[in-house]
C-alpha atoms as a PDB file:
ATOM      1  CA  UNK A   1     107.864 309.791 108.172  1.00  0.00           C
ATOM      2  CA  UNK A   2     108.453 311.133 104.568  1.00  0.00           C
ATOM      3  CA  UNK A   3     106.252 309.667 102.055  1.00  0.00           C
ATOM      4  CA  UNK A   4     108.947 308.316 100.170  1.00  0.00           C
ATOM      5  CA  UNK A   5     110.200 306.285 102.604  1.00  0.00           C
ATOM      6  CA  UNK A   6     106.852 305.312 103.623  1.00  0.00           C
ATOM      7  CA  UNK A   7     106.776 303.906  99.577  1.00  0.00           C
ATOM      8  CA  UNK A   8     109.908 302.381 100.188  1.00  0.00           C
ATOM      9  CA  UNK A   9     108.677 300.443 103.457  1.00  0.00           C
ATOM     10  CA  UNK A  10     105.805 299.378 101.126  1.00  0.00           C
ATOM     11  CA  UNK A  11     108.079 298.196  98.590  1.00  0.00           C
ATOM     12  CA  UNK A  12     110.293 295.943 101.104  1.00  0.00           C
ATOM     13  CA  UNK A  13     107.233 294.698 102.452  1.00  0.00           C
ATOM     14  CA  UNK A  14     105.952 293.539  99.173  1.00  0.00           C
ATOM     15  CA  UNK A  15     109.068 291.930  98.079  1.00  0.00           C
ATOM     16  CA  UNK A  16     109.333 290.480 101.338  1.00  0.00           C
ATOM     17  CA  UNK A  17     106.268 288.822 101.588  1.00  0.00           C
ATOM     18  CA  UNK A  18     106.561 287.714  98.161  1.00  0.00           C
ATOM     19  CA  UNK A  19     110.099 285.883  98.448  1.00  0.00           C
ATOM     20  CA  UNK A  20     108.753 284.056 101.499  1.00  0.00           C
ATOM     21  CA  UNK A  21     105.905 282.567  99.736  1.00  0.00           C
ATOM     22  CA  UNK A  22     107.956 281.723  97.185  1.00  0.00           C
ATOM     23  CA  UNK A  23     110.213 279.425  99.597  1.00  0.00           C
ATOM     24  CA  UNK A  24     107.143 277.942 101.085  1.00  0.00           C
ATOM     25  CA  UNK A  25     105.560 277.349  98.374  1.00  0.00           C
ATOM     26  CA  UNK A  26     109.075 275.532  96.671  1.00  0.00           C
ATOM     27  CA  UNK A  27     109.568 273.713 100.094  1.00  0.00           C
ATOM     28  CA  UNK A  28     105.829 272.218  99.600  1.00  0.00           C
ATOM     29  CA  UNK A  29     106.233 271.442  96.016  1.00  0.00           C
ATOM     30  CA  UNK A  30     109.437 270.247  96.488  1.00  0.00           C
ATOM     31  CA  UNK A  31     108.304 267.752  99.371  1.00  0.00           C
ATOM     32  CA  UNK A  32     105.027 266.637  97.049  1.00  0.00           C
ATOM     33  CA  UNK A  33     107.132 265.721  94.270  1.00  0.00           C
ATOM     34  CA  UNK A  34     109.613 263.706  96.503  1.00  0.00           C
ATOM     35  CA  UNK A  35     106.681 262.099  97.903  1.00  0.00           C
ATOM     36  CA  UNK A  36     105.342 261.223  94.576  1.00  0.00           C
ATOM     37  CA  UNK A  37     108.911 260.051  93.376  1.00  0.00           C
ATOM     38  CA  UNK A  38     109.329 257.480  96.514  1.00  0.00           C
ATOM     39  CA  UNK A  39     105.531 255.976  95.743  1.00  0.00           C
ATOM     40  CA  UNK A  40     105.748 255.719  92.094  1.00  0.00           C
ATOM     41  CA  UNK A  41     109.008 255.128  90.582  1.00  0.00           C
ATOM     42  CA  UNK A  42     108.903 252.354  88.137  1.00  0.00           C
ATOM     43  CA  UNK A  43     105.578 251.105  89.400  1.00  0.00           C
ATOM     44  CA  UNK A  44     107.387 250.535  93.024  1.00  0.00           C
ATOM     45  CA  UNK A  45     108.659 252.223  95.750  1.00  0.00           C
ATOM     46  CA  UNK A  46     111.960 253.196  96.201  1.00  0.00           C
ATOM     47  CA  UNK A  47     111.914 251.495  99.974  1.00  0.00           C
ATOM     48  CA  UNK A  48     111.370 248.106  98.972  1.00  0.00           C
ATOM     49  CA  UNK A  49     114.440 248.621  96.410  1.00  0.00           C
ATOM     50  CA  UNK A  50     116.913 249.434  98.912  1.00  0.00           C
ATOM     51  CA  UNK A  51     115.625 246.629 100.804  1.00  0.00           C
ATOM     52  CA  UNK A  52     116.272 244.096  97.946  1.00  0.00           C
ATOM     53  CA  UNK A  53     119.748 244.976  97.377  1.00  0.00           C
ATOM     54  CA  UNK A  54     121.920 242.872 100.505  1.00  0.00           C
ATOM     55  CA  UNK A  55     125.035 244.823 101.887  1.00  0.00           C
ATOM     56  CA  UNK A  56     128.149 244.538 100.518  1.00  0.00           C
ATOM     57  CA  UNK A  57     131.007 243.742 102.590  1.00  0.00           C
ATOM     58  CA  UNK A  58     134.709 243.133 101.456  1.00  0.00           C
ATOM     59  CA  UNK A  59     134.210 239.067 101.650  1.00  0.00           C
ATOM     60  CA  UNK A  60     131.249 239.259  99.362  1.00  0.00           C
ATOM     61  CA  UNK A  61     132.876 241.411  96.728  1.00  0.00           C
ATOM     62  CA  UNK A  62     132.468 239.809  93.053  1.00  0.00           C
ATOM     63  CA  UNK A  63     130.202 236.727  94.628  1.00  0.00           C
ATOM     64  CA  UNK A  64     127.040 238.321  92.767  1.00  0.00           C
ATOM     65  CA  UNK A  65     125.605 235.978  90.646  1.00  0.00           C
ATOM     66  CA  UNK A  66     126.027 236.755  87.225  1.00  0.00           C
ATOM     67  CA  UNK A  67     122.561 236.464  84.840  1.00  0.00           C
ATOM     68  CA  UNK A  68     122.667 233.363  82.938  1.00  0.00           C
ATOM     69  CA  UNK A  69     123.747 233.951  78.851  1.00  0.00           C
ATOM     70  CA  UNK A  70     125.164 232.347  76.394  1.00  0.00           C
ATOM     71  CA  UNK A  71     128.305 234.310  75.381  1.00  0.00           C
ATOM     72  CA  UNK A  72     131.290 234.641  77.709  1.00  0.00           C
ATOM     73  CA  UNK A  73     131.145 237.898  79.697  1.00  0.00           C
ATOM     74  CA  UNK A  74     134.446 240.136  79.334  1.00  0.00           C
ATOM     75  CA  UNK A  75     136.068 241.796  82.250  1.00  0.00           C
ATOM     76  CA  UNK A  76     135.238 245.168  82.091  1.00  0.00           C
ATOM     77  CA  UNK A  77     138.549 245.820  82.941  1.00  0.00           C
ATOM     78  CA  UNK A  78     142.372 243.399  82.258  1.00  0.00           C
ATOM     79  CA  UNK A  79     142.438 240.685  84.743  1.00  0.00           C
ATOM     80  CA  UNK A  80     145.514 241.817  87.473  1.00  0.00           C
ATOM     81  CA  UNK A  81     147.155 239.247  89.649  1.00  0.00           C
ATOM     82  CA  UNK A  82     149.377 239.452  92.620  1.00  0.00           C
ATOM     83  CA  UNK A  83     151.802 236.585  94.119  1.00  0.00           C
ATOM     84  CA  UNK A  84     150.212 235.580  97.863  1.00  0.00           C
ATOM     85  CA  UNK A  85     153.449 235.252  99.731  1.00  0.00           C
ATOM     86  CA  UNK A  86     151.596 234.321 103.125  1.00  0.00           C
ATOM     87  CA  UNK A  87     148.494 234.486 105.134  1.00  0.00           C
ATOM     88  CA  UNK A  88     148.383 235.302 108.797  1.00  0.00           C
ATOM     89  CA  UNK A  89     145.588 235.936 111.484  1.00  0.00           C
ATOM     90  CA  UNK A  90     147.779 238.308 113.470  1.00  0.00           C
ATOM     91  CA  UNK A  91     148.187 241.812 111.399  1.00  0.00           C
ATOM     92  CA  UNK A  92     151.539 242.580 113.213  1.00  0.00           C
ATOM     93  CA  UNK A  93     152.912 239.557 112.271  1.00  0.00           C
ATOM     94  CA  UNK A  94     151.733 240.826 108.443  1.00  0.00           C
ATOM     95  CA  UNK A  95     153.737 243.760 109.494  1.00  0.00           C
ATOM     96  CA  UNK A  96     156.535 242.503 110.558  1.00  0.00           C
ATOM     97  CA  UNK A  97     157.127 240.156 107.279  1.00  0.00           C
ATOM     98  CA  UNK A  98     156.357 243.187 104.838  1.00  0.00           C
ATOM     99  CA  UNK A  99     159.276 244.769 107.008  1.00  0.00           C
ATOM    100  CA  UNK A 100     161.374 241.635 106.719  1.00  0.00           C
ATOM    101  CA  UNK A 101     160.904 241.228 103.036  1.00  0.00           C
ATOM    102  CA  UNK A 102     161.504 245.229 102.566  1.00  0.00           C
ATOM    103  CA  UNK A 103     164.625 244.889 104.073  1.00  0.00           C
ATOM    104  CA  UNK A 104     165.457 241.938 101.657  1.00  0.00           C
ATOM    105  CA  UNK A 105     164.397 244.715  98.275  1.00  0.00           C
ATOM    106  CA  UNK A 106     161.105 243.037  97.930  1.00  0.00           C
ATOM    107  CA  UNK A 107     158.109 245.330  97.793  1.00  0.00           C
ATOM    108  CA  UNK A 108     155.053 243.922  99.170  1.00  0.00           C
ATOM    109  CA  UNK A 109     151.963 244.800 101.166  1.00  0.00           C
ATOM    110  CA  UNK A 110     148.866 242.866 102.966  1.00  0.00           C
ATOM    111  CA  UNK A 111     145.490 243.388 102.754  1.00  0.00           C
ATOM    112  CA  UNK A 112     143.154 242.159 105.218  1.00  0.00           C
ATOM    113  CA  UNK A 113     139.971 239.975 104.416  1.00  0.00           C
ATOM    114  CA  UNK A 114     136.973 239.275 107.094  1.00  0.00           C
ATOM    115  CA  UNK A 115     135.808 235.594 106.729  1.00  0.00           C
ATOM    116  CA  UNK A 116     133.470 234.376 108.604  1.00  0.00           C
ATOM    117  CA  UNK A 117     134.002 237.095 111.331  1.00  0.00           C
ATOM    118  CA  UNK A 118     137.296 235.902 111.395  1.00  0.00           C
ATOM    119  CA  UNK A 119     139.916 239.002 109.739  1.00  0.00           C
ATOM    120  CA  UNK A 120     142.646 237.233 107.943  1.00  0.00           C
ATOM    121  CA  UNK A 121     146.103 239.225 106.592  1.00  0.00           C
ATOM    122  CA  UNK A 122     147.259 237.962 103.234  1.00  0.00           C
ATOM    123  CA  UNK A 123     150.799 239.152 102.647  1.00  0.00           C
ATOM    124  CA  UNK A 124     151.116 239.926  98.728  1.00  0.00           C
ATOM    125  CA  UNK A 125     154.191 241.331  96.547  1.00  0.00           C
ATOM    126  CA  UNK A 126     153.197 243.241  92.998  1.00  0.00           C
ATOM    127  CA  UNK A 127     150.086 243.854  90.997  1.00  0.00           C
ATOM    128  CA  UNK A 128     150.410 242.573  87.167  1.00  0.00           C
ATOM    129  CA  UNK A 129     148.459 242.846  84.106  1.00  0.00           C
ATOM    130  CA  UNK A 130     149.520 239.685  82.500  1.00  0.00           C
ATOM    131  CA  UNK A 131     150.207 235.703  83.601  1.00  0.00           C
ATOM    132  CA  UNK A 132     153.540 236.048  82.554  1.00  0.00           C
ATOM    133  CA  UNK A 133     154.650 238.741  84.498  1.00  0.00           C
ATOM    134  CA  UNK A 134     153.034 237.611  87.676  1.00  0.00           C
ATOM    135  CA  UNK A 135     155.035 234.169  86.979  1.00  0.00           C
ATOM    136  CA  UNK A 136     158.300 235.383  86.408  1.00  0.00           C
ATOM    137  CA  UNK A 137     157.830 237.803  89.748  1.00  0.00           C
ATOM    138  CA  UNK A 138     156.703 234.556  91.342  1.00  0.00           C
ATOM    139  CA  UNK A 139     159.509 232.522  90.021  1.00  0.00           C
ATOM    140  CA  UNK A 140     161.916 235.212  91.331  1.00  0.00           C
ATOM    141  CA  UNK A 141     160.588 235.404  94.321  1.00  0.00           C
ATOM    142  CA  UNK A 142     160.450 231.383  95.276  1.00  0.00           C
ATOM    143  CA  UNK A 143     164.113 231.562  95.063  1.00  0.00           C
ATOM    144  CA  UNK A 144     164.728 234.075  97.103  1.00  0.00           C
ATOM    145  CA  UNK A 145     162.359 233.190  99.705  1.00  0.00           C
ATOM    146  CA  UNK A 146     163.160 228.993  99.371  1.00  0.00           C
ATOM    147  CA  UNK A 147     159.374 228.416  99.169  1.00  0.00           C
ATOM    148  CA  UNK A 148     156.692 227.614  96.472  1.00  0.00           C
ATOM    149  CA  UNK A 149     154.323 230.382  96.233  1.00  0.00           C
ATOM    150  CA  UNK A 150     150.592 231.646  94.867  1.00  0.00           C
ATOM    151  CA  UNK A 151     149.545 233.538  91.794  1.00  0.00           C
ATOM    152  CA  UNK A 152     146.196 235.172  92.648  1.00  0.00           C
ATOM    153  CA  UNK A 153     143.867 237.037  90.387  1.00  0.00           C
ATOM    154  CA  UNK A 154     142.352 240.158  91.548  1.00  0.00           C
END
């Protein structure tokens, strides 16, 4: 072997050795810190968060508890509404009015909902910004269809 290769070999080696204990020494420091993060942020450990907060599930959506105060809290967003034509159990029979009522020029969709274990299909038509508009839709509509029917908010 030539000495300059025999340098170069050295040099590989050297680089080499240093990169790895660069990676196990940032794979160790990396772990300590995490392990120092889990036991010590804000004087509790991240565990027993996680176990405080309850799962969310579609039914439970916006039945949080606001804090007490003593203003009125403002939507973060404008309050929509929808007109709740009908409510089923069976989702083909949701499917089958949403067909029905396309085939009539209505536009409307259903969305299902879990109470209870039980899944119920709510059959709605439109998604408004305003009372008003959601009432004339709803007046419109309980003509055409011969029935009284529901504004919802969203």
């Amino acid at each position: 072997m030539t000495e300059r290769s025999s340098k170069w070999q050295t040099l590989v080696m050297v680089v080499l050795g240093i990169t790895i204990g660069a990676l196990i020494a940032t794979d160790w420091l990396g772990n300590q810190l995490l392990s120092t993060f889990k036991t010590e942020t804000i004087g509790e450990s991240t565990d027993s968060v996680a176990h405080s907060i309850p799962p969310l599930f579609y039914d439970t959506i916006g039945q949080t508890p606001l804090p007490p105060n003593e203003g009125r809290v403002e939507p973060l967003e404008p309050q929509k509404f929808t007109i709740e034509i009908q409510v089923f159990r069976s989702e083909k029979k949701a499917q089958r009015l949403v067909t029905r009522l396309k085939d009539k020029g209505i536009e409307s969709f259903y969305t299902p909902l879990n109470r209870e274990g039980t899944v119920i299909y709510r059959v709605r038509s439109g998604i408004f910004t305003s009372q008003k508009q959601s009432k004339e839709h709803r007046e419109r509509l309980s003509k055409v269809l011969k029935r009284e029917l529901q504004t919802m908010a969203l």
